[in-house]
PDB file of N, CA and C in Angstrom:
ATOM      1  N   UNK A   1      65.074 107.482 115.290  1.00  0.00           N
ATOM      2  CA  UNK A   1      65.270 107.676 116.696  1.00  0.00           C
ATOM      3  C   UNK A   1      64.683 109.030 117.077  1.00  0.00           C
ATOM      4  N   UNK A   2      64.055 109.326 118.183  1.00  0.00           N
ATOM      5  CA  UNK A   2      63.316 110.439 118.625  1.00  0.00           C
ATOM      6  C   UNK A   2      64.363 111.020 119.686  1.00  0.00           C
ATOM      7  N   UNK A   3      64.061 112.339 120.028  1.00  0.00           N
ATOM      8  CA  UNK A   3      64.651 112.934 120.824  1.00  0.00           C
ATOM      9  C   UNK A   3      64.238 113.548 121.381  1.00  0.00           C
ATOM     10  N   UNK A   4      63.841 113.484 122.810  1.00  0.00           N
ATOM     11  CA  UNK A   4      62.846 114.231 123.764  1.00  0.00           C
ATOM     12  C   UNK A   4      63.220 115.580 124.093  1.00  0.00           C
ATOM     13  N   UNK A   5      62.442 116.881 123.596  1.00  0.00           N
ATOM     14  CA  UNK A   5      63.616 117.588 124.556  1.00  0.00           C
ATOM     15  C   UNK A   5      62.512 118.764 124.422  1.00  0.00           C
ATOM     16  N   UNK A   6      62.218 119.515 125.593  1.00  0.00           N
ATOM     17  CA  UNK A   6      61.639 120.824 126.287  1.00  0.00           C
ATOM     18  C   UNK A   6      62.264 121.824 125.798  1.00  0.00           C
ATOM     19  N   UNK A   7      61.333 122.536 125.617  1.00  0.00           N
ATOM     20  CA  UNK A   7      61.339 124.080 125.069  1.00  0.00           C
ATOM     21  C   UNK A   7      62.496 125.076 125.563  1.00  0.00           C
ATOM     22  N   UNK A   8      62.699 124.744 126.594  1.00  0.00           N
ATOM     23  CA  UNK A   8      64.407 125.431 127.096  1.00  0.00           C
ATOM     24  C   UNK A   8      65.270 124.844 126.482  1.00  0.00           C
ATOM     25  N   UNK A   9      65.532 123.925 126.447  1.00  0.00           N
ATOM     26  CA  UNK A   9      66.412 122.738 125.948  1.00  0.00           C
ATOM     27  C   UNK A   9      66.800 122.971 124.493  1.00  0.00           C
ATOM     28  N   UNK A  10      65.662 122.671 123.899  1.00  0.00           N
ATOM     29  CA  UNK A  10      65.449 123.451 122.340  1.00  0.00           C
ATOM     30  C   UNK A  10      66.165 124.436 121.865  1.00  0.00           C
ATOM     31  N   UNK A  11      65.927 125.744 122.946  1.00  0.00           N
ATOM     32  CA  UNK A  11      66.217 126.875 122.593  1.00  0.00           C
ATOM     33  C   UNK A  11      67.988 126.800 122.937  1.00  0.00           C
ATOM     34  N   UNK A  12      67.966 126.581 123.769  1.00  0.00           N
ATOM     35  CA  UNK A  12      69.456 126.566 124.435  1.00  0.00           C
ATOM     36  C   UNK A  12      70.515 125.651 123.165  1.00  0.00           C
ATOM     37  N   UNK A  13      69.850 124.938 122.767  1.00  0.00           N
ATOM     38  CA  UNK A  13      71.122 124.295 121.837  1.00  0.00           C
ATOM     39  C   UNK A  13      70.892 124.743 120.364  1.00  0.00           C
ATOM     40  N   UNK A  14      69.644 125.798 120.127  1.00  0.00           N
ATOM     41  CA  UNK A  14      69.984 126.203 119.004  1.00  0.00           C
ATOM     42  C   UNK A  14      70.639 127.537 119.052  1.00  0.00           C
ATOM     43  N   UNK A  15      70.547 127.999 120.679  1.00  0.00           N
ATOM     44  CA  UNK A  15      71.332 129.386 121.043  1.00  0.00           C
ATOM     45  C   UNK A  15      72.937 128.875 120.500  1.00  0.00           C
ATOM     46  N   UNK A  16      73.376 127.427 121.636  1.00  0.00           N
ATOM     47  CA  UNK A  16      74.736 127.448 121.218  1.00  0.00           C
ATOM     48  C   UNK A  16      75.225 126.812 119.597  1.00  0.00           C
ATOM     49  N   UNK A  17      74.630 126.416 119.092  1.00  0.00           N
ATOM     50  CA  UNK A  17      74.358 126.599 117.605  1.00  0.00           C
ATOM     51  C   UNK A  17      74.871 127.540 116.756  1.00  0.00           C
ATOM     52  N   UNK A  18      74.066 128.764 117.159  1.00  0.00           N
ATOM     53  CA  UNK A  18      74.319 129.928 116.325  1.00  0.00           C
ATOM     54  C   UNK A  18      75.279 131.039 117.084  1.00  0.00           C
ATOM     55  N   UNK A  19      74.946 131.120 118.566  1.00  0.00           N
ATOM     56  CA  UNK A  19      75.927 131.698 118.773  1.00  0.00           C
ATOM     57  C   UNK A  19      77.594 131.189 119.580  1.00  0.00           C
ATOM     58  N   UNK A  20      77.418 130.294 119.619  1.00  0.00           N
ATOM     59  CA  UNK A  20      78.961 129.356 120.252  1.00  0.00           C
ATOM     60  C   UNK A  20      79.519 128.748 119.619  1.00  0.00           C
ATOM     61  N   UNK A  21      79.325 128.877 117.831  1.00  0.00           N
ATOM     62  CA  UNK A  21      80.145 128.870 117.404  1.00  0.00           C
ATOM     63  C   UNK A  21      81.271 129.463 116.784  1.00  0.00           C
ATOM     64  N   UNK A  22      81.306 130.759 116.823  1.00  0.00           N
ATOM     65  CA  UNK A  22      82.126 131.674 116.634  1.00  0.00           C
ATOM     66  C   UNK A  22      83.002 132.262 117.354  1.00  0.00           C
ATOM     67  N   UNK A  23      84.624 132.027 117.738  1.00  0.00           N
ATOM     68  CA  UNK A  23      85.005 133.283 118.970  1.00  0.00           C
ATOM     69  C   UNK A  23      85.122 134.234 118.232  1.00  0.00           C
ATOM     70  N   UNK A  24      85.195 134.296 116.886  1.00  0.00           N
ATOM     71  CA  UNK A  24      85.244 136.155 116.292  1.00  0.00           C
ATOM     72  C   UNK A  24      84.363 136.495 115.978  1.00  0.00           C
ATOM     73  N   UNK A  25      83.627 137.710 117.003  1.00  0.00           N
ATOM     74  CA  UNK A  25      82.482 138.719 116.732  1.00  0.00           C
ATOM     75  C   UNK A  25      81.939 138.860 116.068  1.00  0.00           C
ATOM     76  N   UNK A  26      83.081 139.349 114.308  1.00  0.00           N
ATOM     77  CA  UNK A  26      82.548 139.822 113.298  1.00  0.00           C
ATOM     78  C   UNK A  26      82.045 138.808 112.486  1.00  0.00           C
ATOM     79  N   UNK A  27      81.839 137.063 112.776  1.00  0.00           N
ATOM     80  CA  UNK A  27      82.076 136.189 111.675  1.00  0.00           C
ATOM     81  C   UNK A  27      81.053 135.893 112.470  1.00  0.00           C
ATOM     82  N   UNK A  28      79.424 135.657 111.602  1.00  0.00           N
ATOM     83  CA  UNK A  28      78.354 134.652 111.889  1.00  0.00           C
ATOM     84  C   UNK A  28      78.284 133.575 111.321  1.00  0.00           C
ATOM     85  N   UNK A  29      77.743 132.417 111.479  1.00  0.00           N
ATOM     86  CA  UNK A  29      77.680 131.298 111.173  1.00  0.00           C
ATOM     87  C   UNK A  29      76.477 131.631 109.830  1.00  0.00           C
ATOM     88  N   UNK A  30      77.203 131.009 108.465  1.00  0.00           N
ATOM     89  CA  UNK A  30      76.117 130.934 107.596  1.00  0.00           C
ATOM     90  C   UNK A  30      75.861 129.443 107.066  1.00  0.00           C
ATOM     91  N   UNK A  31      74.620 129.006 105.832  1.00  0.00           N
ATOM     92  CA  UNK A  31      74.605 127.413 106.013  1.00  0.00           C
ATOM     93  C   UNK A  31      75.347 127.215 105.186  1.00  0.00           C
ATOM     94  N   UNK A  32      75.601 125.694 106.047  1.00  0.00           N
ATOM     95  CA  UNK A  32      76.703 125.241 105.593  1.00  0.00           C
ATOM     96  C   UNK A  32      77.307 124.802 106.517  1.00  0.00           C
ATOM     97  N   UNK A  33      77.808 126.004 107.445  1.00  0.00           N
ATOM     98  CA  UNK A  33      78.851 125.658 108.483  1.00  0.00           C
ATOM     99  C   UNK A  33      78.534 124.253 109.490  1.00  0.00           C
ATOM    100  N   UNK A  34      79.830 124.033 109.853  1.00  0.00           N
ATOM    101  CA  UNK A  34      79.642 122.466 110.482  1.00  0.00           C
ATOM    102  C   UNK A  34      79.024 123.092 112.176  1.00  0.00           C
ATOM    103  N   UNK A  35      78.284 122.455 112.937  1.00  0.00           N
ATOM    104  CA  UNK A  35      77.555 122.730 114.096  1.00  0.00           C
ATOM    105  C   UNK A  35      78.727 122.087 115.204  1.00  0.00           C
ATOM    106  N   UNK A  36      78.648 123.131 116.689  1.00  0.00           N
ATOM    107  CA  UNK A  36      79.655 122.137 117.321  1.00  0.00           C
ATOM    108  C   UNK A  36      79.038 120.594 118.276  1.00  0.00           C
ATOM    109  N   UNK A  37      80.152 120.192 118.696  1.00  0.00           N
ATOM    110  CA  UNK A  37      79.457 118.397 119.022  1.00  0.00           C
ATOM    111  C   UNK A  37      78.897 118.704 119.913  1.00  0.00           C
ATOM    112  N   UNK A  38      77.942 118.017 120.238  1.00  0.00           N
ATOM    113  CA  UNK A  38      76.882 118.270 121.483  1.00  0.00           C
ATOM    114  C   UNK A  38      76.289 116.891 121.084  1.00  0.00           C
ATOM    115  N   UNK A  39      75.429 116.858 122.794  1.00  0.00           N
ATOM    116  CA  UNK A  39      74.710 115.144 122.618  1.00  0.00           C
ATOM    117  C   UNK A  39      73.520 115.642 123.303  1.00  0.00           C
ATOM    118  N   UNK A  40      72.597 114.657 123.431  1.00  0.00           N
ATOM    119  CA  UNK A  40      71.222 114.992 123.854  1.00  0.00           C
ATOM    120  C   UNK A  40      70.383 113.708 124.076  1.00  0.00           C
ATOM    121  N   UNK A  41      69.831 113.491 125.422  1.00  0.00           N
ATOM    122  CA  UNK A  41      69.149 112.244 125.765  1.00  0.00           C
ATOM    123  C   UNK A  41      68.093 111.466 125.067  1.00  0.00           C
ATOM    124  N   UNK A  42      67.814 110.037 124.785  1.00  0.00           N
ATOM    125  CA  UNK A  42      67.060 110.117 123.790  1.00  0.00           C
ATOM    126  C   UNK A  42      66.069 109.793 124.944  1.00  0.00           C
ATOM    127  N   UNK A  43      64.669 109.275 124.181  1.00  0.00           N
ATOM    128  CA  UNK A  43      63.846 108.431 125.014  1.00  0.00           C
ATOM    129  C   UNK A  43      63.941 107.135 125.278  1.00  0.00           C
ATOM    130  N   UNK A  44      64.825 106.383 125.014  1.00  0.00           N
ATOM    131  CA  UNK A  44      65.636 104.895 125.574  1.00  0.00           C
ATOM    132  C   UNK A  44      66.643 105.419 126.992  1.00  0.00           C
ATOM    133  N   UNK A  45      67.106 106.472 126.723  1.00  0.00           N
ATOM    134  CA  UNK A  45      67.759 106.717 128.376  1.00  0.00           C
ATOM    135  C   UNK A  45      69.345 106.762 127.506  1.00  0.00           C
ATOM    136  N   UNK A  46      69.342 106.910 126.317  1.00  0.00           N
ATOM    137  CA  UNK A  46      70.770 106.631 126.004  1.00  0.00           C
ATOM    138  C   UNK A  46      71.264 108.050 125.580  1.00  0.00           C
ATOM    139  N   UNK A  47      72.350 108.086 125.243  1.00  0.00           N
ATOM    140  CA  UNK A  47      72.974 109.559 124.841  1.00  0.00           C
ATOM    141  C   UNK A  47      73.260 109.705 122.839  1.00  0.00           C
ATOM    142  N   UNK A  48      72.357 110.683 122.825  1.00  0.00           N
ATOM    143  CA  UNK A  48      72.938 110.664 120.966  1.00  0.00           C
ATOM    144  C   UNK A  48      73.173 111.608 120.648  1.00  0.00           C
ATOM    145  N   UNK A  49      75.180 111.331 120.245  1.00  0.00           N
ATOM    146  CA  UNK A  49      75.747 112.362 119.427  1.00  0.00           C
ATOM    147  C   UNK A  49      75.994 112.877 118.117  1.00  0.00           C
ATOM    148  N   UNK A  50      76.010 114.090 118.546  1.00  0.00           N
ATOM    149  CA  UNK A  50      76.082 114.978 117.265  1.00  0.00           C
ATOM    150  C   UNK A  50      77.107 114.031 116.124  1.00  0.00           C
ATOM    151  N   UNK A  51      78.056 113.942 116.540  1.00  0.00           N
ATOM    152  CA  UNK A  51      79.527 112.854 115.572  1.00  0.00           C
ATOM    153  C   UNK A  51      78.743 111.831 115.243  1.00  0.00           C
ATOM    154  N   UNK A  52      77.651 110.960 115.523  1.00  0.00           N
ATOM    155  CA  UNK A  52      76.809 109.969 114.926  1.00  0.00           C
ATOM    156  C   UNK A  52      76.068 110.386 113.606  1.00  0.00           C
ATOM    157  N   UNK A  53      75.910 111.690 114.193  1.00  0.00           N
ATOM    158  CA  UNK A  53      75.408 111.976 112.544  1.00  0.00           C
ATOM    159  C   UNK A  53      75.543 113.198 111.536  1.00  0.00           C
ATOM    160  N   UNK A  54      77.180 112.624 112.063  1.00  0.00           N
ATOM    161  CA  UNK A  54      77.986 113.401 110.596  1.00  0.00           C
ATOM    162  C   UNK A  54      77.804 112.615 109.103  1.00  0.00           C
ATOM    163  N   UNK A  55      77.560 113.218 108.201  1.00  0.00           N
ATOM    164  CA  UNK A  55      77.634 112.769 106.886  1.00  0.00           C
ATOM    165  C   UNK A  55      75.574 112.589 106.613  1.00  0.00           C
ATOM    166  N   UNK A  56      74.925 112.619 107.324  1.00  0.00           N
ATOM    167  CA  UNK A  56      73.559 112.526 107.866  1.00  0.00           C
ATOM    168  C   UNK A  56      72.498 113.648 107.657  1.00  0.00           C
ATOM    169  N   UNK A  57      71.665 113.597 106.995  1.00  0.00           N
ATOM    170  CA  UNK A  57      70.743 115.005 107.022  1.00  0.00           C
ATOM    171  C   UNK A  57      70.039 114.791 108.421  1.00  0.00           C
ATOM    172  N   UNK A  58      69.819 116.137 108.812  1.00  0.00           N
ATOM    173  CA  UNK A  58      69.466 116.498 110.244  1.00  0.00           C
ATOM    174  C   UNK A  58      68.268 116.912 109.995  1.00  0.00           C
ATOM    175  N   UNK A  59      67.210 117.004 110.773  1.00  0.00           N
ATOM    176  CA  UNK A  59      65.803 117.725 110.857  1.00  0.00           C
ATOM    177  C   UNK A  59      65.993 118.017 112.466  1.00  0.00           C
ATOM    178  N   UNK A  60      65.788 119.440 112.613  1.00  0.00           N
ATOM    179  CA  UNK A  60      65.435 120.044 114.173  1.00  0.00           C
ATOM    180  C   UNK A  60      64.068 120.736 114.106  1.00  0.00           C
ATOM    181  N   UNK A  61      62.891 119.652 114.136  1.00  0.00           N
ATOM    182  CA  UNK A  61      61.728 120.612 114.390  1.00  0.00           C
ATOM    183  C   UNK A  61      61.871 121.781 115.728  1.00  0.00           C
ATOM    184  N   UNK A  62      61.730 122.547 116.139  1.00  0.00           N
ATOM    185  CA  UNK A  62      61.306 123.270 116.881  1.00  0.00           C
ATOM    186  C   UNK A  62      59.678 124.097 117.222  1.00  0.00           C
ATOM    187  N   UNK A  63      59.322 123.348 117.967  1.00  0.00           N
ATOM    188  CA  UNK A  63      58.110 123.506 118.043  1.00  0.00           C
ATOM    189  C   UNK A  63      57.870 124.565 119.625  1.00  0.00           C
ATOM    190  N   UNK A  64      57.253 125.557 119.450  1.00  0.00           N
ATOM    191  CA  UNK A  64      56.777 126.044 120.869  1.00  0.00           C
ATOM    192  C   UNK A  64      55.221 126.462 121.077  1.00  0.00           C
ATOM    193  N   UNK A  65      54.600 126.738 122.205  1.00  0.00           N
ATOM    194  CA  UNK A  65      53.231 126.836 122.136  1.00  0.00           C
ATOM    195  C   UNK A  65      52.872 128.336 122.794  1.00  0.00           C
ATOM    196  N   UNK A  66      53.681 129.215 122.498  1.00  0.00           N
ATOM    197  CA  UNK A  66      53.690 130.990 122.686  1.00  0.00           C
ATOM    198  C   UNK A  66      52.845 131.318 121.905  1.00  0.00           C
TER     199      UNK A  66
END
């Protein structure tokens, strides 16, 4: 399944990624840690969540043209 998503978009959910998952300051997210749920439109028009693919290896290309 593909997932369409613009360079803001991108950035913005790997912002809340790394930084929304923590409320304590001193504690960064290292790997490993579980990511919080979030969903994201596919190109069928449907919604695909994060909880779909728990237990699932993930690939997040991030691609930009800066």
């Amino acid at each position: 399944m593909l997932l369409q998503l613009d360079g803001l978009t991108s950035i913005g959910v790997i912002h809340k990624a790394v930084f929304g998952m923590s409320t304590d300051a001193n504690k960064h997210p290292t790997v490993g840690d579980a990511l919080p749920d979030w969903s994201l439109p596919t190109l069928e028009g449907t919604e695909q969540r994060s909880g779909a693919l728990r237990g699932k290896r993930v690939l997040f290309f991030i691609w930009g043209s800066w």
